[in-house]
N, C-alpha and C. Protein backbone atom coordinates (compact mmCIF):
# COMPACT_ATOMS: atom_id res chain seq x y z
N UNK A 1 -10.21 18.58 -12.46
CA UNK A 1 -10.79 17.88 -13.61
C UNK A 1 -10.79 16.37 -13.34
N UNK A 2 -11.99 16.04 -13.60
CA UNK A 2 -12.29 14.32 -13.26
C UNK A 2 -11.14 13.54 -14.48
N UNK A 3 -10.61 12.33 -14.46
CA UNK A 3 -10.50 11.88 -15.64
C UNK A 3 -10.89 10.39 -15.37
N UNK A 4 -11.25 9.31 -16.57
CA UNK A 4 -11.73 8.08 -16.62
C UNK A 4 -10.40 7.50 -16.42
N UNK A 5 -10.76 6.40 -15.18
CA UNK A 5 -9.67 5.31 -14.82
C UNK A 5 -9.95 4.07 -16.04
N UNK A 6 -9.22 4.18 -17.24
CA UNK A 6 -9.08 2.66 -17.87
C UNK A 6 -8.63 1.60 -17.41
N UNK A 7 -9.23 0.23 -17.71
CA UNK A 7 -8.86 -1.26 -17.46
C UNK A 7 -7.10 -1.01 -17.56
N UNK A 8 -6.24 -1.25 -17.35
CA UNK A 8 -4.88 -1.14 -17.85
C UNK A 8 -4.72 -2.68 -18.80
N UNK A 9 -4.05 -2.46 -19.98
CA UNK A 9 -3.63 -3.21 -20.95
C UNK A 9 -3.23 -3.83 -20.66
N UNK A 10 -1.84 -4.35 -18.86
CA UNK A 10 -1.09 -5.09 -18.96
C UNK A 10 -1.26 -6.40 -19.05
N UNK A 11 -0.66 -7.14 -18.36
CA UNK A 11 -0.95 -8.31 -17.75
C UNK A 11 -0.85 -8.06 -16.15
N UNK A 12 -1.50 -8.99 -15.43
CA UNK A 12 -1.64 -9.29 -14.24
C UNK A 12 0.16 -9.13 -13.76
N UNK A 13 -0.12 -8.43 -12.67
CA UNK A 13 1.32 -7.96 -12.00
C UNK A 13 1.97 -9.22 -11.27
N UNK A 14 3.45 -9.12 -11.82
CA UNK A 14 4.02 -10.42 -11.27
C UNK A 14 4.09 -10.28 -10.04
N UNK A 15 5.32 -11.21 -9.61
CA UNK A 15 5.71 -11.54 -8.06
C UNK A 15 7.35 -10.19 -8.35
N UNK A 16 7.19 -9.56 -7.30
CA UNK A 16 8.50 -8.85 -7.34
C UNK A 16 9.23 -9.27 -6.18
N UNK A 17 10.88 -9.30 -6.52
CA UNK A 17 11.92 -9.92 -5.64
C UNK A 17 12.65 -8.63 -5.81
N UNK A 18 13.57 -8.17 -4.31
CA UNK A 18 14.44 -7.77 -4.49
C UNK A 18 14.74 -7.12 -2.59
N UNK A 19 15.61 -6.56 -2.92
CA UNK A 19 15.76 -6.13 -1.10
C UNK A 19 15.27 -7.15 0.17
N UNK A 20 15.81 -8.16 0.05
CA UNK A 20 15.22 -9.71 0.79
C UNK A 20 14.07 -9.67 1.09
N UNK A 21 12.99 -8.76 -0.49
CA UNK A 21 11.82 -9.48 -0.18
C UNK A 21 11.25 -10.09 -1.64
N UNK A 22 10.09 -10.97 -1.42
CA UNK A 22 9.22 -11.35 -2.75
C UNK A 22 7.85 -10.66 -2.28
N UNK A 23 7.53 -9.91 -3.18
CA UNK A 23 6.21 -9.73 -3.09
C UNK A 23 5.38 -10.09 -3.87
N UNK A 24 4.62 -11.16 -3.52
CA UNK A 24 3.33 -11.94 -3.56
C UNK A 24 2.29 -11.93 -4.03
N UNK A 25 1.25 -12.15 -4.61
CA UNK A 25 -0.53 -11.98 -4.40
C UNK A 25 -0.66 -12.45 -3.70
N UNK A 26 -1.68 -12.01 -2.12
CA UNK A 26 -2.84 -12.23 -1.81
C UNK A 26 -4.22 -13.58 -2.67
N UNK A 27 -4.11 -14.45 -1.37
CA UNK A 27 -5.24 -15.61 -2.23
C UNK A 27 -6.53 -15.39 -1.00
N UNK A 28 -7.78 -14.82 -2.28
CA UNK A 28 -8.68 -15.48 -1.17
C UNK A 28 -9.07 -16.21 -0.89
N UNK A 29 -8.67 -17.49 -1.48
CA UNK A 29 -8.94 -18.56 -1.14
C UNK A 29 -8.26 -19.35 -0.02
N UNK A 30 -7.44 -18.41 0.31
CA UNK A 30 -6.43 -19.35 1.42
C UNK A 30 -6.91 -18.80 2.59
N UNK A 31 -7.16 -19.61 3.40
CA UNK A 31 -7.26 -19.61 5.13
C UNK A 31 -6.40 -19.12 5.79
N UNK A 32 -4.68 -19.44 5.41
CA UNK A 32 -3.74 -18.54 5.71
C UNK A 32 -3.45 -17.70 5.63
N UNK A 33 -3.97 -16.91 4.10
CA UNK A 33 -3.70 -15.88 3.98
C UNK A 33 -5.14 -14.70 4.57
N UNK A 34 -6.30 -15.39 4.96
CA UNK A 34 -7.01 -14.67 5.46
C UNK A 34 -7.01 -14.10 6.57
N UNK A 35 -6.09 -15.26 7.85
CA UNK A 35 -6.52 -15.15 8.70
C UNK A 35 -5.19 -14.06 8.96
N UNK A 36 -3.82 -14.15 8.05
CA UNK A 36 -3.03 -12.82 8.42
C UNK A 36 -3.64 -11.61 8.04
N UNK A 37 -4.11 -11.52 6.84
CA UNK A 37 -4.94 -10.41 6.71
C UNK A 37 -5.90 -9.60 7.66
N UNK A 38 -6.26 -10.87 8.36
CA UNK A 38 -7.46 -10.30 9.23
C UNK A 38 -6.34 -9.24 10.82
N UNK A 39 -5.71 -10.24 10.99
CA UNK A 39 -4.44 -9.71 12.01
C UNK A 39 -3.72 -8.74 11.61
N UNK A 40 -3.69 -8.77 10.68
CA UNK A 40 -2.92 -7.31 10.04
C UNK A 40 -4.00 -6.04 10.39
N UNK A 41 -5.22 -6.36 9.69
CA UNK A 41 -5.94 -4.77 9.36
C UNK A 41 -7.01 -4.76 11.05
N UNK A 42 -6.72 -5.71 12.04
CA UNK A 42 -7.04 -5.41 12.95
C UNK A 42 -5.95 -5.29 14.52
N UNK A 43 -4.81 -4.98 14.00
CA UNK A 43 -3.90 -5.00 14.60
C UNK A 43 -3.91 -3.19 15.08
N UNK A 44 -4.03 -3.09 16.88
CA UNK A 44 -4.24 -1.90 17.04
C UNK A 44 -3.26 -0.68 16.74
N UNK A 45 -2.45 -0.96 16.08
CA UNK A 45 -1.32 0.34 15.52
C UNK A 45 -1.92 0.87 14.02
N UNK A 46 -2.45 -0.70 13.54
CA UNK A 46 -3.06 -0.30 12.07
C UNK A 46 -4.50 0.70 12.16
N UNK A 47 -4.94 0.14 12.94
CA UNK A 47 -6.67 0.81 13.43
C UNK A 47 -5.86 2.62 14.04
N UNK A 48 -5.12 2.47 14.45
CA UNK A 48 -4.51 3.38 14.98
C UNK A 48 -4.52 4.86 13.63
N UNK A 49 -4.04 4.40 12.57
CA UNK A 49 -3.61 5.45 11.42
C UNK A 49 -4.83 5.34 9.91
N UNK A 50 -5.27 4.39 10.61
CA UNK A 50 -5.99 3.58 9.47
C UNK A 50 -7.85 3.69 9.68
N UNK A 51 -8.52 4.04 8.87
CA UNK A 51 -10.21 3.85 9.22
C UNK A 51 -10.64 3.24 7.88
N UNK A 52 -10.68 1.93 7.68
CA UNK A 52 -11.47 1.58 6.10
C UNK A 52 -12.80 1.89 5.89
N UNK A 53 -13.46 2.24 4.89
CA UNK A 53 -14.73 2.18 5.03
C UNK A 53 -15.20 1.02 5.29
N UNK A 54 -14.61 -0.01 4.76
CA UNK A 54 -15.36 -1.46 5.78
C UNK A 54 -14.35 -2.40 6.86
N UNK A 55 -15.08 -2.76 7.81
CA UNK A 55 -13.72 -3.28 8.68
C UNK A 55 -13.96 -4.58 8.34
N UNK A 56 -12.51 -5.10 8.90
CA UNK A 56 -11.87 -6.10 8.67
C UNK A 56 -12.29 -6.95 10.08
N UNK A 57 -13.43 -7.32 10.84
CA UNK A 57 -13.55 -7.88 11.95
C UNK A 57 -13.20 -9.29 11.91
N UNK A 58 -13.35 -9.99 11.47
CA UNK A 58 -13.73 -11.69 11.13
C UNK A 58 -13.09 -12.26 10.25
N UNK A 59 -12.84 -13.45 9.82
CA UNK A 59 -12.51 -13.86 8.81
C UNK A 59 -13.17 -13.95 7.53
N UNK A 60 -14.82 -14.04 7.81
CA UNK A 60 -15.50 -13.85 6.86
C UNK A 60 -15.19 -12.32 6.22
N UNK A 61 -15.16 -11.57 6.79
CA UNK A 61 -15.00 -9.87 6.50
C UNK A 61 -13.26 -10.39 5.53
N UNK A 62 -12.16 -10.92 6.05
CA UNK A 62 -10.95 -10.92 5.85
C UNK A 62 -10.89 -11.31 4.26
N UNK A 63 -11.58 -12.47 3.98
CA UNK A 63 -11.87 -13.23 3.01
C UNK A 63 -12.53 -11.79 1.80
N UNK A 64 -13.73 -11.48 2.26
CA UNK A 64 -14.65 -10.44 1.44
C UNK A 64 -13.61 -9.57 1.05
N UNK A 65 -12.87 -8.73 1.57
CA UNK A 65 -11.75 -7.39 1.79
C UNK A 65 -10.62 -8.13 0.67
N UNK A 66 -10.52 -9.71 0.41
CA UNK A 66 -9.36 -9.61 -0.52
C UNK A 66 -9.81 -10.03 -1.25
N UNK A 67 -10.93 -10.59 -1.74
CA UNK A 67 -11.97 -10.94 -3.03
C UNK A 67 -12.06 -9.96 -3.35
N UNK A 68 -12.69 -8.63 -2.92
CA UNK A 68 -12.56 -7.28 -3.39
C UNK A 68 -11.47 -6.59 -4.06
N UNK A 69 -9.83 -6.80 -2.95
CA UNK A 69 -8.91 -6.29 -4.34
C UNK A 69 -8.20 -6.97 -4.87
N UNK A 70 -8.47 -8.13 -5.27
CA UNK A 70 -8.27 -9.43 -6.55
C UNK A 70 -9.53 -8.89 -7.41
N UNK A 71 -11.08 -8.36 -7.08
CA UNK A 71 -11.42 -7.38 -8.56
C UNK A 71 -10.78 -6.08 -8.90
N UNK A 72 -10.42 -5.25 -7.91
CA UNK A 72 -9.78 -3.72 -8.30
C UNK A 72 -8.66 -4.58 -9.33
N UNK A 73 -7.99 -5.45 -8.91
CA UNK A 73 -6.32 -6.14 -9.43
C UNK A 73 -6.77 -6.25 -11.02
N UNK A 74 -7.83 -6.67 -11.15
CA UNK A 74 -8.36 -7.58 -12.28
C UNK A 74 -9.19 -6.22 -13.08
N UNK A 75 -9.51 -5.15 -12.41
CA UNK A 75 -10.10 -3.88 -13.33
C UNK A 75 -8.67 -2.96 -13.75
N UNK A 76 -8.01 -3.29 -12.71
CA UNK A 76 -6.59 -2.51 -13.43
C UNK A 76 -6.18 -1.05 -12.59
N UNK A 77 -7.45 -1.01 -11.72
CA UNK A 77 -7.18 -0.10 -10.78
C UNK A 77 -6.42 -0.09 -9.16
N UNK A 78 -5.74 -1.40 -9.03
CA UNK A 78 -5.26 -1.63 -7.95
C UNK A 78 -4.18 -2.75 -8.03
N UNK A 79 -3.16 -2.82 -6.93
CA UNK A 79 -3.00 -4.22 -6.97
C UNK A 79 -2.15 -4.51 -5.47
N UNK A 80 -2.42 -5.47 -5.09
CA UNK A 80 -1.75 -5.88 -3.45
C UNK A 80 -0.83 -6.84 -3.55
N UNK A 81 -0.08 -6.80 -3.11
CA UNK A 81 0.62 -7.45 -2.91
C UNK A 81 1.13 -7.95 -0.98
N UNK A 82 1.44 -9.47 -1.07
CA UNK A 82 1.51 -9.78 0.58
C UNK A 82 3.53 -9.54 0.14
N UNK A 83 3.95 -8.86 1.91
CA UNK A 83 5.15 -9.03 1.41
C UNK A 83 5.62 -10.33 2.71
N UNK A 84 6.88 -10.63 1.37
CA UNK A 84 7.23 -11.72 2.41
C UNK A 84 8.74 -11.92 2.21
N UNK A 85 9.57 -12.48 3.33
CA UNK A 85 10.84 -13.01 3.32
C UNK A 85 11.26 -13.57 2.25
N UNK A 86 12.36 -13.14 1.40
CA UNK A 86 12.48 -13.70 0.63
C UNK A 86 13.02 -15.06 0.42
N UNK A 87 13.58 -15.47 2.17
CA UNK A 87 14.52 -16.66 1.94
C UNK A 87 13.41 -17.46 2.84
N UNK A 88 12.95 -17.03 3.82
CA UNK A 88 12.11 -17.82 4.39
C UNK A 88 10.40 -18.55 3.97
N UNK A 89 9.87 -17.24 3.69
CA UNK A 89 8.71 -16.72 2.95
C UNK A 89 7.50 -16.59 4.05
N UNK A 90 8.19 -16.30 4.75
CA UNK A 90 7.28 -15.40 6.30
C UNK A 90 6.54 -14.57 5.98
N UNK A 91 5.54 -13.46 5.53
CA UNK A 91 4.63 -12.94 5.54
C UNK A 91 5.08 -11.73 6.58
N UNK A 92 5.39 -10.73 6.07
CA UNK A 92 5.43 -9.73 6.73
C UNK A 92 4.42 -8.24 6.99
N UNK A 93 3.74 -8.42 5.88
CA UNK A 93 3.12 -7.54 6.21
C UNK A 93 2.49 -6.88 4.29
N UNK A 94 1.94 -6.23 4.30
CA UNK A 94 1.32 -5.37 2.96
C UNK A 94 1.85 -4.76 2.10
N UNK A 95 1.60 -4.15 0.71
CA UNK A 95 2.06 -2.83 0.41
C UNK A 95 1.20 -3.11 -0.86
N UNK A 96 0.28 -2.02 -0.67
CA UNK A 96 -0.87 -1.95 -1.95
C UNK A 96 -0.60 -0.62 -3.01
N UNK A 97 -1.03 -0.90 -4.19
CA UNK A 97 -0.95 0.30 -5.47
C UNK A 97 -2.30 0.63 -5.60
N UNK A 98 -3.01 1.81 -5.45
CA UNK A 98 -4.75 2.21 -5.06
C UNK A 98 -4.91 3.19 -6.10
N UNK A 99 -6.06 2.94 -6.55
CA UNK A 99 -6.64 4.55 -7.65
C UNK A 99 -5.31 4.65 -8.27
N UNK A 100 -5.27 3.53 -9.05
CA UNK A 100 -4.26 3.98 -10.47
C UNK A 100 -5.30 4.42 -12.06
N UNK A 101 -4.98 5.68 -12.08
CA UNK A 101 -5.32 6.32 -13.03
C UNK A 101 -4.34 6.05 -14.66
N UNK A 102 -4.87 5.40 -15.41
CA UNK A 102 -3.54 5.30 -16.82
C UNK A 102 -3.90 5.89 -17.27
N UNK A 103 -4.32 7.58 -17.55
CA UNK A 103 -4.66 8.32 -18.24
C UNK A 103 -3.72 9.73 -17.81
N UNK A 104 -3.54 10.34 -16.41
CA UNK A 104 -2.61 10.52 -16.05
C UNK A 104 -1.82 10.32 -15.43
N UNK A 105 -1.52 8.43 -15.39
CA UNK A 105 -0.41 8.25 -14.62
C UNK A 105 -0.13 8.16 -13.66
N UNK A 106 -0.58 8.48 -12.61
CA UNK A 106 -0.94 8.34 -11.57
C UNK A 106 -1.43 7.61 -10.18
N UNK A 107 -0.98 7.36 -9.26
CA UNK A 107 -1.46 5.99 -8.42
C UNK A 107 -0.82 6.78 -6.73
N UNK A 108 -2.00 6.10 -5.96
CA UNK A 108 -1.37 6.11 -4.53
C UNK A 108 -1.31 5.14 -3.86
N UNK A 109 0.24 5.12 -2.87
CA UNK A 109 0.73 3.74 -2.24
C UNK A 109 0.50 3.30 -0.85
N UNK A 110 0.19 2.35 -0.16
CA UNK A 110 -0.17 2.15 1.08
C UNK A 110 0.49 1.30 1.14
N UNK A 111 0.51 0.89 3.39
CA UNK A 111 1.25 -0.51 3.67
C UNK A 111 0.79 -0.54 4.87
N UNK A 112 1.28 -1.71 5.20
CA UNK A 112 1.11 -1.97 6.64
C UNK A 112 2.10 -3.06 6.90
N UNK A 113 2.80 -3.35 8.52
CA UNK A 113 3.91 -3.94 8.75
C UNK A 113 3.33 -4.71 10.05
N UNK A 114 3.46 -6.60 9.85
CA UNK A 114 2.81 -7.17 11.30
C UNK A 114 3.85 -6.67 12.53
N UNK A 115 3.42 -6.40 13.51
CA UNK A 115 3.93 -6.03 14.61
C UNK A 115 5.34 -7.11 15.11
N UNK A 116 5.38 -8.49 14.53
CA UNK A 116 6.74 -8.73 14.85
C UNK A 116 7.76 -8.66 13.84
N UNK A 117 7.52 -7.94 12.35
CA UNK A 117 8.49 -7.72 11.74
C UNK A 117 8.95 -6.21 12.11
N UNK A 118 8.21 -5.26 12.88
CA UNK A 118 8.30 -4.11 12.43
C UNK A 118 9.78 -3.67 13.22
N UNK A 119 10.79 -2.58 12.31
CA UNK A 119 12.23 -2.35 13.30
C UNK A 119 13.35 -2.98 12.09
N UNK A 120 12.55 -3.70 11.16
CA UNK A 120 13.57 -4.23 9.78
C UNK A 120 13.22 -3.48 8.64
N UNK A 121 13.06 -2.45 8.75
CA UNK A 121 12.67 -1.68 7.61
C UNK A 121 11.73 -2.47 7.07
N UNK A 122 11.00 -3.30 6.67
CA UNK A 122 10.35 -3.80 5.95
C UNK A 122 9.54 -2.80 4.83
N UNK A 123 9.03 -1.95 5.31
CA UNK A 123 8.03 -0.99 4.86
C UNK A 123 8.99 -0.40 3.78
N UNK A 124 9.84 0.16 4.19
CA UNK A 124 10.96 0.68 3.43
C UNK A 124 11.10 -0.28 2.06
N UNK A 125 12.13 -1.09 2.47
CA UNK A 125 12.43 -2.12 1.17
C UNK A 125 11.34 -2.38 0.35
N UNK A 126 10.10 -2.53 0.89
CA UNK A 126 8.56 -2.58 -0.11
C UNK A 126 8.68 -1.70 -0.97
N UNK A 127 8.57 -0.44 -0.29
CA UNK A 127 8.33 0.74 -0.83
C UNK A 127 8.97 0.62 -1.87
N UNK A 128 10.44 0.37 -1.95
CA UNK A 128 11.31 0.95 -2.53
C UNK A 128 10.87 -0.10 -3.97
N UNK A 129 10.67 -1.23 -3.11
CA UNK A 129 10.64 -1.72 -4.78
C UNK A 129 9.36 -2.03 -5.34
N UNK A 130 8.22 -2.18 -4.58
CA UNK A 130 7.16 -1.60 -5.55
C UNK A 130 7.03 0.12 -6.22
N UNK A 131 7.59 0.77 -5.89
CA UNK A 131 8.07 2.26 -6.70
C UNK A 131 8.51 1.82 -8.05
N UNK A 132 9.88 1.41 -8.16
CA UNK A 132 10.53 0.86 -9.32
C UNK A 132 9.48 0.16 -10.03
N UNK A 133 8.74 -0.98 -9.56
CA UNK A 133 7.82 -1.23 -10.55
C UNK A 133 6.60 -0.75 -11.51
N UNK A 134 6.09 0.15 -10.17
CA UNK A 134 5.10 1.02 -11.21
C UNK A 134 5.82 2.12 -12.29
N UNK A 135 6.81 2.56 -11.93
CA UNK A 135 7.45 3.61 -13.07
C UNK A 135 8.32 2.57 -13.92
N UNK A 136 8.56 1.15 -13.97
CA UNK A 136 8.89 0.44 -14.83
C UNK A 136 7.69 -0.26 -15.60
N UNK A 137 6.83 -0.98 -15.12
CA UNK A 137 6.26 -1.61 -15.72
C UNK A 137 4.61 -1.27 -16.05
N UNK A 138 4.07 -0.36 -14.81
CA UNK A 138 2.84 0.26 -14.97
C UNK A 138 3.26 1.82 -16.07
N UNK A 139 4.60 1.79 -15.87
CA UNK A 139 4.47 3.11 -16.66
C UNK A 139 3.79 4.21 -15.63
N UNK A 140 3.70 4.43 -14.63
CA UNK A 140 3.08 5.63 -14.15
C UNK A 140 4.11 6.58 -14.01
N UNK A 141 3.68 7.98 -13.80
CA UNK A 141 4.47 9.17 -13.78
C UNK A 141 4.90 9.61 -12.01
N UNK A 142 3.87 9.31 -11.39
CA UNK A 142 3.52 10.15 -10.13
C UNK A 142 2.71 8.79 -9.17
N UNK A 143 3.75 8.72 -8.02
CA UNK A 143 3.28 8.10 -6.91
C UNK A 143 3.30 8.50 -6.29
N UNK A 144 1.76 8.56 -5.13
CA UNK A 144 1.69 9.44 -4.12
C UNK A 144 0.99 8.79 -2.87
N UNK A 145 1.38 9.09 -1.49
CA UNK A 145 1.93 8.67 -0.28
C UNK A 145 1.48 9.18 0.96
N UNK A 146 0.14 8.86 1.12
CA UNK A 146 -0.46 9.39 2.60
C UNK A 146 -0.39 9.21 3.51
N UNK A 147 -0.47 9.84 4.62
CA UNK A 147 -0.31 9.12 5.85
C UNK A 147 -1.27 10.27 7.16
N UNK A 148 -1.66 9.76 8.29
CA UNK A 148 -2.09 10.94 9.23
C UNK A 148 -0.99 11.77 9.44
N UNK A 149 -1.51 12.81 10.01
CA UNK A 149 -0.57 14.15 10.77
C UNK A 149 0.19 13.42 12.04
N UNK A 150 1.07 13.17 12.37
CA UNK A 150 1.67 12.76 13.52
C UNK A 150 1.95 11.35 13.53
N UNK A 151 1.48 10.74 12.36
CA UNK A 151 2.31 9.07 11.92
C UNK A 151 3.72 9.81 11.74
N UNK A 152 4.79 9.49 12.79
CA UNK A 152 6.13 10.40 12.13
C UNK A 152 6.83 8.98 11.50
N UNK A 153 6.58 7.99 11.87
CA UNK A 153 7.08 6.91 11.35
C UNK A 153 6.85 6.48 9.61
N UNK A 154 6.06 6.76 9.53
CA UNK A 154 5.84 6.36 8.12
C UNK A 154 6.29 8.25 7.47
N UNK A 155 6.26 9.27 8.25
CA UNK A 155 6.74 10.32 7.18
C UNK A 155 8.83 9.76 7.57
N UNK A 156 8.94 9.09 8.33
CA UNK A 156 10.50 9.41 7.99
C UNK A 156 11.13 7.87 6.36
N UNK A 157 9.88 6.67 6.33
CA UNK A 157 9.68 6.11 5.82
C UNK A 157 10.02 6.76 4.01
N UNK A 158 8.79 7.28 3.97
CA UNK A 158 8.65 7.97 2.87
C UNK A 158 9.67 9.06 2.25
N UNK A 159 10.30 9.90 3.28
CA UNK A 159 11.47 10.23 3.00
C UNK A 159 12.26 9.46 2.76
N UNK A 160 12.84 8.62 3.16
CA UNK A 160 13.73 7.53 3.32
C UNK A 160 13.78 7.21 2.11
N UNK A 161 12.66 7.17 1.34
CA UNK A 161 12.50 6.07 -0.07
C UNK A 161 12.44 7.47 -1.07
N UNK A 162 12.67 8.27 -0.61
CA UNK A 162 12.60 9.47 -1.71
C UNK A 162 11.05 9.99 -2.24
N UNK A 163 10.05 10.36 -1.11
CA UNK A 163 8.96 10.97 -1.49
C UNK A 163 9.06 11.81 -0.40
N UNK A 164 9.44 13.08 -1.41
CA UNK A 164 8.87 14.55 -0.37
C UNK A 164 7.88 14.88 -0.04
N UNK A 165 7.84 15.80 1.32
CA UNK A 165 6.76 16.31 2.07
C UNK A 165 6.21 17.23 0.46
N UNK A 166 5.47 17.30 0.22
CA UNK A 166 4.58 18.18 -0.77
C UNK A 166 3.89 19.19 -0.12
N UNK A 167 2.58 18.42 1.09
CA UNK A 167 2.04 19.34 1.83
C UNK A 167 1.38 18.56 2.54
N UNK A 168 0.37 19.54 3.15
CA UNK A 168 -0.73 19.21 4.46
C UNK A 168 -2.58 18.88 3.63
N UNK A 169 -3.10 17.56 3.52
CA UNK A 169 -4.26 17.68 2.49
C UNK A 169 -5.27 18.26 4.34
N UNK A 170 -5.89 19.20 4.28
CA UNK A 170 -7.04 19.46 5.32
C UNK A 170 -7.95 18.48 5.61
N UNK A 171 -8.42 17.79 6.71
CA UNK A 171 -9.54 16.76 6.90
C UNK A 171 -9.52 16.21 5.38
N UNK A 172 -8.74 14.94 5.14
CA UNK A 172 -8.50 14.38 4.05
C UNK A 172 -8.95 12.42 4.02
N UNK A 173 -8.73 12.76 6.05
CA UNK A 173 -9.10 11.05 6.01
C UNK A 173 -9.66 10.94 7.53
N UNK A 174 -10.16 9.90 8.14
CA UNK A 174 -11.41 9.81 8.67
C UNK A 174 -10.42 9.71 9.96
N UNK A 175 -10.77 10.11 11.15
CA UNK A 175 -9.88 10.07 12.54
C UNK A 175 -10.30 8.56 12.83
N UNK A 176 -9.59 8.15 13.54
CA UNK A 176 -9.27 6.86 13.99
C UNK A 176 -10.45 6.05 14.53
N UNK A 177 -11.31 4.91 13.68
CA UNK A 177 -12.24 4.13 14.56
C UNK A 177 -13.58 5.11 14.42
N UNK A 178 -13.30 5.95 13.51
CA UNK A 178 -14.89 6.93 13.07
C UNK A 178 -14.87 7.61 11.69
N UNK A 179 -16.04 7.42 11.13
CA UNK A 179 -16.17 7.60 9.86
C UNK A 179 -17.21 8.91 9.95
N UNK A 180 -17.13 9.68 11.04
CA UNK A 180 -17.99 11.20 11.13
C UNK A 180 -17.05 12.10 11.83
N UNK A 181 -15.96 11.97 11.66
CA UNK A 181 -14.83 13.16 11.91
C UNK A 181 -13.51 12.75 11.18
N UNK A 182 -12.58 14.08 10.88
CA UNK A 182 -11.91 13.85 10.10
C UNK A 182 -10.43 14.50 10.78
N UNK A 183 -9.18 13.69 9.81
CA UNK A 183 -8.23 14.69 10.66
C UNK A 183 -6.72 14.96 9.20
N UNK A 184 -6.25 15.56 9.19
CA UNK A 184 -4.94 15.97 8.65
C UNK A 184 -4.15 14.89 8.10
N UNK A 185 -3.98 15.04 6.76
CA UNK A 185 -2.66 14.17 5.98
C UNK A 185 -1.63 14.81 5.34
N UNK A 186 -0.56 14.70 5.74
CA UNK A 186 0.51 14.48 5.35
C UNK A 186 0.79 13.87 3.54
N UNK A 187 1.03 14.55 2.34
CA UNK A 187 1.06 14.02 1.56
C UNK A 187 2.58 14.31 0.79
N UNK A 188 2.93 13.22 0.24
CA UNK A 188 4.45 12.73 0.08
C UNK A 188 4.15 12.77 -1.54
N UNK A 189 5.17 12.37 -2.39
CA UNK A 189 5.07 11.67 -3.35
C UNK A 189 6.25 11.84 -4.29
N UNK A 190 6.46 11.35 -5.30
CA UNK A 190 7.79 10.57 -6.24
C UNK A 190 7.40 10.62 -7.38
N UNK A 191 7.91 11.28 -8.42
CA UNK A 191 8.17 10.92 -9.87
C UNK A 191 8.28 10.24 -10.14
N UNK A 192 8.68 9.76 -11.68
CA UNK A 192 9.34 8.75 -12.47
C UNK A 192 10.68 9.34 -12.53
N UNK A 193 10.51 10.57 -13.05
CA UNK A 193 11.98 11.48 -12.86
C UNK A 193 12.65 11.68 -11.93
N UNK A 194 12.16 11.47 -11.00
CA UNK A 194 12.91 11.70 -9.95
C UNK A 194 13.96 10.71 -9.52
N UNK A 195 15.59 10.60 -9.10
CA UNK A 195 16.32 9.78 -8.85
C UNK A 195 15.98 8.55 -7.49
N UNK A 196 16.20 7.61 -8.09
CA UNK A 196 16.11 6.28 -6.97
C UNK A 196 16.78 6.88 -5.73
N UNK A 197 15.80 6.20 -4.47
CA UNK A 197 16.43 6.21 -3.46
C UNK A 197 16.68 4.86 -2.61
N UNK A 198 17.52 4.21 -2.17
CA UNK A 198 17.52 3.17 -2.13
C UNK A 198 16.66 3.07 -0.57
N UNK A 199 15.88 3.10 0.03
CA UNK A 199 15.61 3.33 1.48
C UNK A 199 15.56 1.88 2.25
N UNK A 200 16.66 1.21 2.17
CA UNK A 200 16.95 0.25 2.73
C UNK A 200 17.96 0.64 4.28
C-alpha cells in the first residue's frame, strides 16, 4: 500500500553532538563543503557500494547534489547531515535520513566515511546518534538500513548499533557504476522499541 509522504511539522533539524561528534548541515553555498562532498561521493570505496542516479563528477554536480537535499531537508522528506569532530571540527564523512514517511513512521539511513577517518568507528557513533534522534525528535517508529550483499563492513556496523539482519531485498539496488543491472541488499533495521545500542 502506497502512503502520502507529508511536509513534517517540525522545525528544521538541529546540529546533533554526542559520541565526539557534531553533526552539521551541509552548505551549498560553501566551496568547502562542496568540494568534500564531491571527494566523498567520488571516492572509489563509495562508487564501490554506491550507484546514485546522478553522479557526483565535478563540483558543479557537488554543489547541484546538496542544493537538492537542502530541498528534500526543507520538504521534510530528508535530512543530511556532514559529520564532524567534535573537538576539532574535521569533517569526517556523511550520515543522511532518506524517504521519511510521517504517516507511517518510517525512514531509511545512509553514510559514508572519508577514507582517512575510516578504522574510528565513525560510521558507528553517527549511526548511533542520528537513530536516537529520529525516534526522539522525528518521532519515527522504524529505521531501516541498506547496504549491498558482501559490504560485510557496514553489515557488522549496523549490528553494532543494534539493527538486525531482517533479510535479503532481491535486485534491490543498481550494481556498481551501472544503472542497467542490479544486485542483492542486505536489509537491517531498528525500532523505537527496541533497546539502545551504544555501537561505539
Amino acid at each position: 500500500m502506497a502512503h502520502t509522504r507529508e511536509r513534517s511539522p517540525s522545525h528544521p533539524a538541529p546540529e546533533l553532538l554526542g559520541h565526539g561528534l557534531r553533526l552539521r548541515h551541509w552548505d551549498a553555498d560553501s566551496d568547502a563543503d562542496a568540494e568534500i562532498w564531491l571527494r566523498g561521493r567520488s571516492d572509489p570505496e563509495f562508487r564501490r557500494w554506491n550507484t546514485p542516479l546522478k553522479a557526483v563528477a565535478d563540483l558543479d554536480d557537488a554543489r547541484a547534489s546538496l542544493r537538492a537535499a537542502a530541498e528534500a531537508a526543507a520538504d521534510g522528506v530528508s535530512v543530511a547531515f556532514r559529520v564532524t569532530d567534535a573537538i576539532s571540527d574535521t569533517t569526517l564523512g556523511h550520515v543522511g535520513v532518506h524517504e521519511i514517511d510521517h504517516v507511517v513512521r518510517v525512514a531509511r539511513i545512509g553514510y559514508w566515511v572519508l577514507p582517512e577517518a575510516r578504522g574510528h568507528r565513525v560510521a558507528a557513533r553517527a549511526l548511533t546518534l542520528v537513530a536516537r534522534w529520529t525516534f526522539t525528535d522525528l518521532r519515527l517508529h522504524r529505521l531501516e538500513l541498506g547496504h549491498a550483499l558482501g559490504h560485510d563492513a557496514s553489515c557488522r556496523i549496523a549490528e553494532r548499533c543494534g539493527f538486525p539482519y531482517e533479510g535479503t531485498l532481491r535486485g534491490a539496488m543498481f550494481e556498481a557504476g551501472r544503472q542497467d543491472a542490479f544486485r542483492d541488499v542486505h536489509l537491517h533495521a531498528r525500532l523505537a522499541t527496541d533497546p539502545e545500542v551504544a555501537g561505539r
